[in-house]
Protein backbone atom coordinates (compact mmCIF):
# COMPACT_ATOMS: atom_id res chain seq x y z
CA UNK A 1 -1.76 6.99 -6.06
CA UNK A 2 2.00 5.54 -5.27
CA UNK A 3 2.93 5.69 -1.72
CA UNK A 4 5.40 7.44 0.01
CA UNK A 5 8.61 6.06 0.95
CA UNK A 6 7.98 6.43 4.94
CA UNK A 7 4.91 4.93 4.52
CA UNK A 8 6.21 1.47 3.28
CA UNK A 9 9.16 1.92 5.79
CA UNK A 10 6.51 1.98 8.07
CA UNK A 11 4.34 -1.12 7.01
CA UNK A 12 7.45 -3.05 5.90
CA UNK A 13 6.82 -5.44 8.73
CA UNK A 14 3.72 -5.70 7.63
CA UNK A 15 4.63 -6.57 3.82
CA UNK A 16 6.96 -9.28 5.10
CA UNK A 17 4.56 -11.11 7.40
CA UNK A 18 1.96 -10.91 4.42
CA UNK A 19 4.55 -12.80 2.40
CA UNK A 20 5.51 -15.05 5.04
CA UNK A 21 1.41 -16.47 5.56
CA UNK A 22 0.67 -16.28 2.30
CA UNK A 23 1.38 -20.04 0.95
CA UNK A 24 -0.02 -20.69 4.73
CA UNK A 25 -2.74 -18.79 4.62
CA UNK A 26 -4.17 -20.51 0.98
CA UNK A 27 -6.57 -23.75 1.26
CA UNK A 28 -4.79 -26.57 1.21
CA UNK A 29 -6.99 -27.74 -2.29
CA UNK A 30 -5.39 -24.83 -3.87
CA UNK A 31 -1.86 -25.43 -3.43
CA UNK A 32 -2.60 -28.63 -4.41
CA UNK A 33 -3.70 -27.93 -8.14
CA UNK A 34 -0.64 -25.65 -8.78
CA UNK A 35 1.71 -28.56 -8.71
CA UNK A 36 2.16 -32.22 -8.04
CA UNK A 37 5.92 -32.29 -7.49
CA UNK A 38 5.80 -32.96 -3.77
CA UNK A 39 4.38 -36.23 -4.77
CA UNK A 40 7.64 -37.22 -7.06
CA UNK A 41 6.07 -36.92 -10.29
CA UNK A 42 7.58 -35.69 -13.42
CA UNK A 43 7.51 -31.97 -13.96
CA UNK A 44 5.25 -31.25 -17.08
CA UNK A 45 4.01 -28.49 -19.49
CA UNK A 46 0.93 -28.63 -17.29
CA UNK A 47 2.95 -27.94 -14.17
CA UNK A 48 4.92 -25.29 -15.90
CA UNK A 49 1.97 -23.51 -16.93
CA UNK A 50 -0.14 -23.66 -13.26
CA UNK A 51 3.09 -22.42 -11.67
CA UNK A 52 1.81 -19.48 -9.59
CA UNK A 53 3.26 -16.45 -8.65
CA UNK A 54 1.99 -14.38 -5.76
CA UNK A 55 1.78 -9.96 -6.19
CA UNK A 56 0.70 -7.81 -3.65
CA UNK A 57 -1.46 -5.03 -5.24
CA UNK A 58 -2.12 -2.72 -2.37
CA UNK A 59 -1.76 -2.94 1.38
CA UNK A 60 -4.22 -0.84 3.80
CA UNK A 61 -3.47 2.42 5.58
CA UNK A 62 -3.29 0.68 8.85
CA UNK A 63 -1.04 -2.24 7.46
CA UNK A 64 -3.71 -4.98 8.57
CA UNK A 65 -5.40 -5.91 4.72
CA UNK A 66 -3.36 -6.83 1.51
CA UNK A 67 -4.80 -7.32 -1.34
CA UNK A 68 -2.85 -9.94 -3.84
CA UNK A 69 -3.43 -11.16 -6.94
CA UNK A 70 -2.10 -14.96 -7.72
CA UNK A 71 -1.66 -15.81 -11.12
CA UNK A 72 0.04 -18.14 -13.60
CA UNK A 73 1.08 -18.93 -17.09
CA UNK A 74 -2.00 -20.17 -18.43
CA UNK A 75 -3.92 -17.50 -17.36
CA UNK A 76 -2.13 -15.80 -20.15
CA UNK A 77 -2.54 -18.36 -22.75
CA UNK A 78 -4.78 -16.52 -25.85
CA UNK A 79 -2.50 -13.13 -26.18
CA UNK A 80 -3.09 -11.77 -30.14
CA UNK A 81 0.22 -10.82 -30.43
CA UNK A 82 -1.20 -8.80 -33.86
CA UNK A 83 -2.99 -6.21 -31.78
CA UNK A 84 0.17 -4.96 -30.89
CA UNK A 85 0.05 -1.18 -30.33
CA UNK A 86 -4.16 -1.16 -30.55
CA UNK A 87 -5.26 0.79 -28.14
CA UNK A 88 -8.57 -0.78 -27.54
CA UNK A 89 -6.83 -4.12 -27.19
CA UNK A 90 -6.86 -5.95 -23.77
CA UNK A 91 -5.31 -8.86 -23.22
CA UNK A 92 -5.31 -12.18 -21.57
CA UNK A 93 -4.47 -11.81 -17.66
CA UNK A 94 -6.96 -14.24 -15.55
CA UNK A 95 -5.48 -14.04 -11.99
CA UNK A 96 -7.41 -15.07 -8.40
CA UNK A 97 -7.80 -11.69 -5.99
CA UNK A 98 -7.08 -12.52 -2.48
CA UNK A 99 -7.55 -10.80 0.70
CA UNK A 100 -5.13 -11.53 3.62
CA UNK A 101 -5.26 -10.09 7.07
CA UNK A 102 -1.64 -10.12 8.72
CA UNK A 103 -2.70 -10.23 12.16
CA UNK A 104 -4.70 -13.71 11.87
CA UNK A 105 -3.06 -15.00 8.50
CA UNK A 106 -6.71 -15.56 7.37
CA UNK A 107 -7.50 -15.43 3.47
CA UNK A 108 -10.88 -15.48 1.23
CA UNK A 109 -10.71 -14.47 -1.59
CA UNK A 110 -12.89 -11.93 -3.46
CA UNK A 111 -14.64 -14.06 -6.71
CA UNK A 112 -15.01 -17.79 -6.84
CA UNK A 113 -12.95 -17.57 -10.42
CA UNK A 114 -10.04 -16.17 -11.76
CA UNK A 115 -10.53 -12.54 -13.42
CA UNK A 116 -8.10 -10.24 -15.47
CA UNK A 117 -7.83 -7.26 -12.66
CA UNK A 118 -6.04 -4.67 -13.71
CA UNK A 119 -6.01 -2.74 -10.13
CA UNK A 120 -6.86 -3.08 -6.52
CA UNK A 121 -6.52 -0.45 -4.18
CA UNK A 122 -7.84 -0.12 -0.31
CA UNK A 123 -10.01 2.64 0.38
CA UNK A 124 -8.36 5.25 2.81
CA UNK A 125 -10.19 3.59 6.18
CA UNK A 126 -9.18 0.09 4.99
CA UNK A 127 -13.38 -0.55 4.90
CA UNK A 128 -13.54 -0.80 0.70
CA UNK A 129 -11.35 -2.14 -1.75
CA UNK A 130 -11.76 -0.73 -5.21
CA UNK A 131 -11.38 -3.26 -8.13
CA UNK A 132 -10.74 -2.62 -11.68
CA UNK A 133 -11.30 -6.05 -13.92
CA UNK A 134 -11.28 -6.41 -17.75
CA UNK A 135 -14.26 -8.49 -18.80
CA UNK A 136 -13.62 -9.01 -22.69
CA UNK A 137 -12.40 -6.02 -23.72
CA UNK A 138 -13.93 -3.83 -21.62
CA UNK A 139 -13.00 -2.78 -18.24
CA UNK A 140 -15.41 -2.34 -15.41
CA UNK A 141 -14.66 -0.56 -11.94
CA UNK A 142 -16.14 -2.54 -8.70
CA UNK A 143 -16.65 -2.09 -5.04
CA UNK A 144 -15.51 -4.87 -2.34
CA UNK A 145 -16.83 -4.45 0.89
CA UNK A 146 -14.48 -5.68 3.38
CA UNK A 147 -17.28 -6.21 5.98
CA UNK A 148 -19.93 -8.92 4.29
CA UNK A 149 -17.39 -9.38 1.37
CA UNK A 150 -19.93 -7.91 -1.48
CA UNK A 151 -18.74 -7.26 -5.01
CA UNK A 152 -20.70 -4.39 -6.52
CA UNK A 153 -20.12 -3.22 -9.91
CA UNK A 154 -19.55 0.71 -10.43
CA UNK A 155 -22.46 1.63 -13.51
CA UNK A 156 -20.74 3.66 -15.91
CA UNK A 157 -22.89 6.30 -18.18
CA UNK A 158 -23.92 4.85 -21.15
CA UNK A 159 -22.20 5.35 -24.48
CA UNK A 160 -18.60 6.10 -21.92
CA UNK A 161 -16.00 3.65 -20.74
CA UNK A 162 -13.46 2.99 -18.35
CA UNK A 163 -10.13 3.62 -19.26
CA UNK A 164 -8.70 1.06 -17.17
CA UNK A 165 -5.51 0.16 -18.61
CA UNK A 166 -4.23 4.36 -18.76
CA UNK A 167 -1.82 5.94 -16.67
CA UNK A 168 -3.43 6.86 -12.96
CA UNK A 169 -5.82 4.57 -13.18
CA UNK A 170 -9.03 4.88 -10.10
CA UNK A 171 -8.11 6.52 -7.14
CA UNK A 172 -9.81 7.28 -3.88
CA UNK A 173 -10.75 10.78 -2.30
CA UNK A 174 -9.43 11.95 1.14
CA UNK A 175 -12.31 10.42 3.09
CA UNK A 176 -13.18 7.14 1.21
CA UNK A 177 -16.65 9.12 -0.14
CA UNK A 178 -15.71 9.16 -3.25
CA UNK A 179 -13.55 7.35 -6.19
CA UNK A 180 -11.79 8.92 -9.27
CA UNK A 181 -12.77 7.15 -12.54
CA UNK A 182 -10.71 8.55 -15.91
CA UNK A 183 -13.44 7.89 -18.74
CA UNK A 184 -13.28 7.45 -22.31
CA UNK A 185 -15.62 9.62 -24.68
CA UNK A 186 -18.53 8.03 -26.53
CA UNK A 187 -17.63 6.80 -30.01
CA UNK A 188 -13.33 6.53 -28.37
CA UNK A 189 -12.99 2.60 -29.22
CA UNK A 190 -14.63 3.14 -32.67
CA UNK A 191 -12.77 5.48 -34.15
CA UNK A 192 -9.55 4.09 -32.13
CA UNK A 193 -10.11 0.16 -33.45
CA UNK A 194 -10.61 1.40 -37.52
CA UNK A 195 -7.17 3.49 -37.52
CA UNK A 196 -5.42 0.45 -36.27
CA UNK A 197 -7.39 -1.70 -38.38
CA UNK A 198 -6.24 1.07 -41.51
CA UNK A 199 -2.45 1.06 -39.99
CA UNK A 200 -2.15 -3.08 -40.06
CA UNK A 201 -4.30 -4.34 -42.48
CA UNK A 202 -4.01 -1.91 -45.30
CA UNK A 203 -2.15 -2.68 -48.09
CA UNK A 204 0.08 0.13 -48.58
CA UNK A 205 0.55 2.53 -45.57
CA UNK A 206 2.22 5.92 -46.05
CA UNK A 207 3.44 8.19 -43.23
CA UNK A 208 4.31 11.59 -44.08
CA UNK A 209 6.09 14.56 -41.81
CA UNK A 210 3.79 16.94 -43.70
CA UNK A 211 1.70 15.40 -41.47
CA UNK A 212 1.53 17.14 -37.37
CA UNK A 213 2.06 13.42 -36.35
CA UNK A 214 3.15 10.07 -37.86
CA UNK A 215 0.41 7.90 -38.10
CA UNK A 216 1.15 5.05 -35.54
CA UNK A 217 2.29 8.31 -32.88
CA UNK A 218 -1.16 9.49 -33.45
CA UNK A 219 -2.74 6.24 -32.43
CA UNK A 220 -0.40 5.54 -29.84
CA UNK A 221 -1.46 9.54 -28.40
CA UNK A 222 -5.41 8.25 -28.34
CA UNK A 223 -4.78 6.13 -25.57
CA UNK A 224 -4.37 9.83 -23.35
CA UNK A 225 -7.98 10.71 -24.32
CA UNK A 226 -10.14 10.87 -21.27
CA UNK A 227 -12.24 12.68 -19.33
CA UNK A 228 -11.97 12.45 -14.46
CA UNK A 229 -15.05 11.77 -12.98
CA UNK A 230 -15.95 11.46 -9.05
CA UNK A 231 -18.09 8.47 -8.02
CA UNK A 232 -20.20 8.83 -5.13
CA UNK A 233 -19.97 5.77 -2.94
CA UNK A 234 -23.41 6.74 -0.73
CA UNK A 235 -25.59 8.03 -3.75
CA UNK A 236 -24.09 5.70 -6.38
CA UNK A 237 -23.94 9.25 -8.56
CA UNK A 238 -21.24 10.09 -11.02
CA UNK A 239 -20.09 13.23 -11.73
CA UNK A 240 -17.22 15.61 -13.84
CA UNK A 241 -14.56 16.65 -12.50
CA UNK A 242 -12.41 17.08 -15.81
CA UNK A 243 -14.06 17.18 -19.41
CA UNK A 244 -12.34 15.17 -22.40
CA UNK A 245 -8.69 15.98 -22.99
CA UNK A 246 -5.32 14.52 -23.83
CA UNK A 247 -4.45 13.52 -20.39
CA UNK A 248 -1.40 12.33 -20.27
CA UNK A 249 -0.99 11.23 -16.39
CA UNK A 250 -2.57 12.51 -13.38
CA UNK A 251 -2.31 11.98 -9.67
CA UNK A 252 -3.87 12.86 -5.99
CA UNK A 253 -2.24 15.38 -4.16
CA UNK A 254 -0.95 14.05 -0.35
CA UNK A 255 -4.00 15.07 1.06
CA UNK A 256 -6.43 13.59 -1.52
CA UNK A 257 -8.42 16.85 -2.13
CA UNK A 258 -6.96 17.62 -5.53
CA UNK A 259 -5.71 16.85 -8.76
CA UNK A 260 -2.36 17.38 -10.52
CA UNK A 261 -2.65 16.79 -14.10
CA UNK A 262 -0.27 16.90 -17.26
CA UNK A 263 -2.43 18.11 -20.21
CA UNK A 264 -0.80 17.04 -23.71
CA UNK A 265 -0.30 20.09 -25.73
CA UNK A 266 2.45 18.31 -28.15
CA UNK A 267 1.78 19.96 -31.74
CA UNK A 268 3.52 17.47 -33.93
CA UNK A 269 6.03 14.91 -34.08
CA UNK A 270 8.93 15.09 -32.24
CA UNK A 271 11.97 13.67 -34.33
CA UNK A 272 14.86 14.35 -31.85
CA UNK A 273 12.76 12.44 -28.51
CA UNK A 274 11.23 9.42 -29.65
CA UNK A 275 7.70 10.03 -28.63
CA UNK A 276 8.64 13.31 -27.04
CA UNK A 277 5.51 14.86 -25.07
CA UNK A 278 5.22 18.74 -24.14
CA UNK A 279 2.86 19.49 -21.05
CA UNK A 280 0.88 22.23 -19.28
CA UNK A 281 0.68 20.90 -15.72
CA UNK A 282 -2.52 22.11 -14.21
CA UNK A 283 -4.59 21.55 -10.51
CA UNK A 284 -7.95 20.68 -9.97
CA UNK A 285 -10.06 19.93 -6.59
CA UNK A 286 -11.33 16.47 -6.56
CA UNK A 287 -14.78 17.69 -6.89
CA UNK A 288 -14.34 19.66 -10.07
CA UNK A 289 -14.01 23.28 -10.58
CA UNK A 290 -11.90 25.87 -12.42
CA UNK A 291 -8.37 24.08 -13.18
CA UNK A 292 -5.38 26.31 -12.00
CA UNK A 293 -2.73 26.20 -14.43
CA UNK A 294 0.74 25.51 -12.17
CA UNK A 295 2.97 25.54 -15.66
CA UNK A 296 2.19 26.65 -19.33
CA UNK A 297 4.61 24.43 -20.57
CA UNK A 298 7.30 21.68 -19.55
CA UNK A 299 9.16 22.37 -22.51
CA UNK A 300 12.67 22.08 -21.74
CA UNK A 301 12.01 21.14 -17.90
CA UNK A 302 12.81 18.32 -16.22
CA UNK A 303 10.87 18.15 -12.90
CA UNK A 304 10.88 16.68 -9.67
CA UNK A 305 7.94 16.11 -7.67
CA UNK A 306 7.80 15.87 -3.69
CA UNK A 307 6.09 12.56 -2.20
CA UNK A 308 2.57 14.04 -1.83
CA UNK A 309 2.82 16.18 -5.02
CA UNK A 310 2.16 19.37 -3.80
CA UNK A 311 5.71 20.93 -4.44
CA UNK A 312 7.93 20.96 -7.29
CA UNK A 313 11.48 21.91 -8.32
């Protein structure tokens, strides 16, 4: 869930003194692999590609814990460039996930080797950090325990998958209990992969406005497929808090205890806005429940959300 403007004003200091030990705060054996140009060497392709660049993913409530992900060009190296536009593709990203506390400047980071993580974000009491990796071309939600440092992998139900690289990504519920996971249905990458597969590799391809969508729109709209569900930090349980829809974005409401979704309803093509969406913006409470319907339809509206998205105009 973005933050609020006050609240960065607020942990700005913060931000800047993360930034400021970071190179510090890194053993020195690490710094030393990115480059060898303090020693007067020639700069190389090899340099060029271990050139790292440092991105904070989250900071904590309280301003003391950043998480940051440090990453570089050859991390990167692999990228099919003809999956383009398929859905089920993931690619390439390995980066090293670092925690740094800006009152000591100390850092550890959270695997031995560099992963593709897609998100990071700080449980509301600072206590968990909830990390979202992509291991092939799957990805897989995790647990870090700030306090002995513990990785453990979120078990998602058989035959289902993470939809990790979607809009709204995980998010956490108002006390830290309990995590938002946006799921793909069983048989999703299937039936996604084989339409791209028919769109690229056929050898003639016909889109027709007879059609409700154009073919490539159509597979570009399966990436909004999903269904919420509510993982239970204590009893490891997961349960629904939205069935499968075309879910186009979602987000937490200030207080955490509820949902504000945008629910596709687009009936064809739109040839005047390229990829042109119509939405019914509904509400739902974090631990499921009848969803209250807060507009039929955005046709035609353009609307502006406060910072904790319980208003509108």
């Amino acid at each position: 869930m973005p933050r609020s403007s006050s609240w960065w004003n607020v942990h700005f200091l913060s931000l800047s003194l993360a930034f400021t030990l970071l190179t510090a705060a890194f053993p020195s054996d690490a710094r030393a692999q990115r480059s060898h140009l303090s020693t007067g060497s020639e700069f190389t392709v090899a340099d060029g590609l271990d050139v790292a660049t440092a991105r904070i993913l989250d900071l904590s409530h309280d301003g003391r814990w950043v998480a940051i992900s440090v990453s570089a060009l050859r991390g990167r190296i692999g990228i099919d460039n003809h999956r383009y536009g398929d859905p089920t593709y993931i690619r390439p990203a390995a980066v090293e996930l670092w925690i740094l506390d800006t009152r000591s400047g100390d850092a550890s980071r959270v695997s031995s080797d560099p992963r593709n993580v897609a998100q990071a974000l700080w449980s509301p009491d600072g206590r968990h950090l909830a990390v979202v990796e992509a291991r092939g071309q799957v990805f897989v939600p995790s647990i870090w325990d700030r306090e002995d440092e513990s990785l453990r992998e979120i078990p998602i139900p058989a035959g289902r998958e993470l939809a990790g690289g979607s809009p709204g990504g995980v998010d956490w519920t108002r006390d830290g209990s309990g995590l938002i996971l946006p799921l793909r249905p069983e048989g999703w990458r299937t039936a996604a992969k084989e339409e791209f597969d028919r769109l690229s590799e056929g050898p003639v391809l016909v889109q027709s406005s007879e059609e409700p969508f154009l073919a490539w729109e159509a597979l570009r709209r399966r990436s909004g497929i999903r269904a919420l569900a509510r993982f239970d930090v204590g009893s490891g349980s997961i349960s629904d808090v939205l069935p499968t829809l075309s879910l186009d974005s979602y987000r937490l409401t200030g207080d955490r205890t509820r949902i504000v979704y945008d629910e596709d309803i687009t009936e064809k093509t739109s040839y005047e806005v390229i990829f042109g969406r119509t939405h019914s913006v509904k509400l739902v409470p974090v631990t499921g429940g009848e969803p209250q319907t807060l507009i039929e339809s955005d046709e035609g509206l353009s609307l502006t959300w406060s910072e904790d998205n319980s208003y509108f105009a």
